[in-house]
C-alpha atoms as a PDB file:
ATOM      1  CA  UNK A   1     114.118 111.938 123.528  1.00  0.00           C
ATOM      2  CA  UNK A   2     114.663 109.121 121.054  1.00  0.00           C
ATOM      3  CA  UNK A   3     111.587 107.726 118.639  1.00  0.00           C
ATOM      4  CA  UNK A   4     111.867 104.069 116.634  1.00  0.00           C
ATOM      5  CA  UNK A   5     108.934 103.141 114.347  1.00  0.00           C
ATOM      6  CA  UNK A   6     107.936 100.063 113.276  1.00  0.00           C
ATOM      7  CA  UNK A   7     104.946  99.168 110.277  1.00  0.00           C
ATOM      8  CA  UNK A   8     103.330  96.151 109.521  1.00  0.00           C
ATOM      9  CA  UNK A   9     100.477  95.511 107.266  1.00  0.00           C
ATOM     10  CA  UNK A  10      97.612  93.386 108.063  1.00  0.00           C
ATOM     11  CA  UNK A  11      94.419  91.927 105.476  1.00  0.00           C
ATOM     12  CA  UNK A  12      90.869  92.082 107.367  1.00  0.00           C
ATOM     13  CA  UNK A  13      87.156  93.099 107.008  1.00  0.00           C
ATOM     14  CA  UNK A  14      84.878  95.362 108.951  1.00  0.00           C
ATOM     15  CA  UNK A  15      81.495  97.047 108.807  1.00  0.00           C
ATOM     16  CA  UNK A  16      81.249  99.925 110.815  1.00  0.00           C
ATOM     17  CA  UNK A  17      78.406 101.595 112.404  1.00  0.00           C
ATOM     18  CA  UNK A  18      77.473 105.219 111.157  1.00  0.00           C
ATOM     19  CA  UNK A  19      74.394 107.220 112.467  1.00  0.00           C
ATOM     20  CA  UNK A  20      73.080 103.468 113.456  1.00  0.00           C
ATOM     21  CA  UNK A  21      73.097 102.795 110.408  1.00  0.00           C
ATOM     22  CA  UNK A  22      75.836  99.381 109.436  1.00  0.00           C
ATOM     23  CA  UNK A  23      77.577  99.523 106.354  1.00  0.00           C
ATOM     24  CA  UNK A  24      77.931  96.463 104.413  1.00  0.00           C
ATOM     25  CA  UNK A  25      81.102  94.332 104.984  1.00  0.00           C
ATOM     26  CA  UNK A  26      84.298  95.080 103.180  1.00  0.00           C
ATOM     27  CA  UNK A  27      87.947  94.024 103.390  1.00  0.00           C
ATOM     28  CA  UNK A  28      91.331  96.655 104.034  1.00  0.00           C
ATOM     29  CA  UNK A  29      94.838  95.838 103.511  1.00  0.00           C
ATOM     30  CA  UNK A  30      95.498  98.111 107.164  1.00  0.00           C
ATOM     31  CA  UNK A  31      99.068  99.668 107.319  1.00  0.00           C
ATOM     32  CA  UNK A  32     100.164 100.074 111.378  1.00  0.00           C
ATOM     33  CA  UNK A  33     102.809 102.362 111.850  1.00  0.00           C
ATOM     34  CA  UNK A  34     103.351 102.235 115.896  1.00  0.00           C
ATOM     35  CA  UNK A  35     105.883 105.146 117.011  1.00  0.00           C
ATOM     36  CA  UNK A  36     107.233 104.480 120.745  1.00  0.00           C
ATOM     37  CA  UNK A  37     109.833 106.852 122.327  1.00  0.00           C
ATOM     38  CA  UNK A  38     112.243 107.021 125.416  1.00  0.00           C
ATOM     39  CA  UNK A  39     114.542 109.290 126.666  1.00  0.00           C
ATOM     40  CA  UNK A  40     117.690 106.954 127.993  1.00  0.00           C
ATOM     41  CA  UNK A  41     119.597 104.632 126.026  1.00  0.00           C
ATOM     42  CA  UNK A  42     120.739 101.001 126.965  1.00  0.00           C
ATOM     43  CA  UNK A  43     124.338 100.127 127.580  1.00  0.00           C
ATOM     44  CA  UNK A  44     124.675  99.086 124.248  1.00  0.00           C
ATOM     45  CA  UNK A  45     123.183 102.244 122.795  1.00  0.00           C
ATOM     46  CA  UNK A  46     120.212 100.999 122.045  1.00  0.00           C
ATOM     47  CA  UNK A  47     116.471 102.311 123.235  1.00  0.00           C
ATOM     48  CA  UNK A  48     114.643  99.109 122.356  1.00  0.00           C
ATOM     49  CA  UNK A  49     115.741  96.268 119.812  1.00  0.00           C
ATOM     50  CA  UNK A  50     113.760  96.648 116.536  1.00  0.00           C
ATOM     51  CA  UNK A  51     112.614  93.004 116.361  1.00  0.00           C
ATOM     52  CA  UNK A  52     111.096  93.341 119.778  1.00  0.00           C
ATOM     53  CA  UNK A  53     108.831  95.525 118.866  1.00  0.00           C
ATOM     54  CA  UNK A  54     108.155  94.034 115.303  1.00  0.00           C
ATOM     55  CA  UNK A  55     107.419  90.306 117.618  1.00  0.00           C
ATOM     56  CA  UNK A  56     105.027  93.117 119.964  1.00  0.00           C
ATOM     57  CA  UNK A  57     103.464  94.690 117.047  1.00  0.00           C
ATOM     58  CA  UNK A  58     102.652  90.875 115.139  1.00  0.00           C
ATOM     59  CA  UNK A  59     101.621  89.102 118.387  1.00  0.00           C
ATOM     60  CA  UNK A  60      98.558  92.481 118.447  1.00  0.00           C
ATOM     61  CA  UNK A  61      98.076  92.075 114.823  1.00  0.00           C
ATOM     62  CA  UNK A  62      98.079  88.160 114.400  1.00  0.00           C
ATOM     63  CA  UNK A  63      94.361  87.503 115.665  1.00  0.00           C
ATOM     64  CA  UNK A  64      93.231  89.973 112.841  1.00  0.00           C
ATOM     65  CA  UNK A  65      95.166  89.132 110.181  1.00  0.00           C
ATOM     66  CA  UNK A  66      92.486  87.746 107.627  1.00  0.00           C
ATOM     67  CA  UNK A  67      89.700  87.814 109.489  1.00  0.00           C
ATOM     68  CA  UNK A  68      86.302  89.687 110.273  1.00  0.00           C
ATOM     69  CA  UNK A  69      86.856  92.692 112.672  1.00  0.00           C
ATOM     70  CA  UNK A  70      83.519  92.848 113.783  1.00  0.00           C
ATOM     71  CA  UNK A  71      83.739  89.111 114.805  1.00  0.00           C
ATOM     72  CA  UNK A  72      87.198  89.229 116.785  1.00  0.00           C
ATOM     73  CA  UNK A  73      87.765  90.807 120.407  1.00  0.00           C
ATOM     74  CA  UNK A  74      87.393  93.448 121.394  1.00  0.00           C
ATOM     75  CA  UNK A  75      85.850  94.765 117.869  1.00  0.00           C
ATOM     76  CA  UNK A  76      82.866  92.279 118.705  1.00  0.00           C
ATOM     77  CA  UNK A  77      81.418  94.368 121.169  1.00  0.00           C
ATOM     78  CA  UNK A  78      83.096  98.094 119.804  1.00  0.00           C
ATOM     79  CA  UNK A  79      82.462  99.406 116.711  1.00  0.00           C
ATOM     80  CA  UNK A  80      85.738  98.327 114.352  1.00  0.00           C
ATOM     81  CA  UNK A  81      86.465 102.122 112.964  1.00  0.00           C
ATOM     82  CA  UNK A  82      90.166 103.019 112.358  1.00  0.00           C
ATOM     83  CA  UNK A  83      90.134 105.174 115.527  1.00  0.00           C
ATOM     84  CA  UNK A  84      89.492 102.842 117.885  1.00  0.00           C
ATOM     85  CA  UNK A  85      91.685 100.033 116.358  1.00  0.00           C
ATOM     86  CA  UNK A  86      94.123 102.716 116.545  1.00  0.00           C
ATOM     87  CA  UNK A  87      93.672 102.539 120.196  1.00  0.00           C
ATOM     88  CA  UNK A  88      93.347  99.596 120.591  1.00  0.00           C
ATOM     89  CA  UNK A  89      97.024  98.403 118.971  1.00  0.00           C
ATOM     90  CA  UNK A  90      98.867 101.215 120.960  1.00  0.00           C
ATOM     91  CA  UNK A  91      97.089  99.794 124.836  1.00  0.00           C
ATOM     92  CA  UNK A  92      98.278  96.261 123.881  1.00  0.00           C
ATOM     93  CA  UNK A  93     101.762  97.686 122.873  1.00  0.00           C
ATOM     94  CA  UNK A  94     101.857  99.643 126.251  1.00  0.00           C
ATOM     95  CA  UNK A  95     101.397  96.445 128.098  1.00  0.00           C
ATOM     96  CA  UNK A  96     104.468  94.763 126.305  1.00  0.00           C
ATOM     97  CA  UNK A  97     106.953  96.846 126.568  1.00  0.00           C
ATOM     98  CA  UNK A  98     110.911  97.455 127.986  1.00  0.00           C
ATOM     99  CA  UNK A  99     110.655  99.774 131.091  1.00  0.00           C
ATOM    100  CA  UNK A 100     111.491 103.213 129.705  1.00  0.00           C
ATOM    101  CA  UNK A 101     109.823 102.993 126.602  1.00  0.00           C
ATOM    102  CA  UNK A 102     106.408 104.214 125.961  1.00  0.00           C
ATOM    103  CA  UNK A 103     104.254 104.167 122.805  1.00  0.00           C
ATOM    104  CA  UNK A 104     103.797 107.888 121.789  1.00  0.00           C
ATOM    105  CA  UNK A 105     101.425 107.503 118.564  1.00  0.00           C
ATOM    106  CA  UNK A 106      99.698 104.597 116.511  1.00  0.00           C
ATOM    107  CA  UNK A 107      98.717 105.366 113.012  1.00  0.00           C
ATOM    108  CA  UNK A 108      96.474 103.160 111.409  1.00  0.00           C
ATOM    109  CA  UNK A 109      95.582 103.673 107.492  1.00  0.00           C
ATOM    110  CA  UNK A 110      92.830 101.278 106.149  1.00  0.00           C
ATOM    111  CA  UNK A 111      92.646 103.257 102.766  1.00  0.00           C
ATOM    112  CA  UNK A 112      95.290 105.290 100.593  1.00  0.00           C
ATOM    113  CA  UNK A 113      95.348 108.200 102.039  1.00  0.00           C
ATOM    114  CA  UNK A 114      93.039 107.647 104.952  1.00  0.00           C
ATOM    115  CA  UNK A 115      94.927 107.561 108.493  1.00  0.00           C
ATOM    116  CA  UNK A 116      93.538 107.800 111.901  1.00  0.00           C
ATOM    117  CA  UNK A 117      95.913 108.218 114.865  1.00  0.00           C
ATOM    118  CA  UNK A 118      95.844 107.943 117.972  1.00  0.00           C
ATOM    119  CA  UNK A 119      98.043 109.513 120.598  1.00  0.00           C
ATOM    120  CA  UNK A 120      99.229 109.040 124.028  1.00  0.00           C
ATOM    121  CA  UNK A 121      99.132 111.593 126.409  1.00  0.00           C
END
């Protein structure tokens, strides 16, 4: 099995709900690190091309970048914690993929020190 990891940074603001209770609105600098994985090799040795999945990982990001989670799909209708935009990044990944490549885990930190991942089965 062979893993590649890409990380890309992104600047936006949230308020997420707790106990039904919404916090006020702050602003992250989010670090992505998306891990995907693969078991064969291409002909020229490679699994995927890093700058396909850095062009995969901005085209998620881009819509984000700078603006209001809670105001951008799908965090508009779902609550815009670090889990679920965790989630969120690696289903979009999936769906823009090589054949043979899978995502296996998307960390997303929106704090020093604060990471939620999310894993695929």
């Amino acid at each position: 099995m062979y893993e590649l990891s890409v990380e890309r940074h992104f600047d936006a603001a949230h308020a997420i709900t707790m106990a039904g209770e919404r916090e006020a609105s702050h602003r992250h600098n989010w670090h992505v690190t998306v891990i995907v994985a693969g078991r064969q090799l291409g002909a020229d040795g490679l699994l995927c091309d890093f700058h396909v999945l850095e062009s995969a990982l901005a085209d998620v990001l881009a819509p984000f970048d700078g603006g209001d989670l809670n105001t951008i799909s799908p965090f508009d209708q779902l609550n815009p914690t670090a889990e679920h935009v965790a989630r969120y990044i690696a289903q979009q990944m999936s769906a823009n993929l090589p054949a043979g490549v899978t995502v296996k885990r998307v960390g997303v930190t929106e704090a020093p020190g604060c990471c939620a991942t999310y894993l695929e089965k």
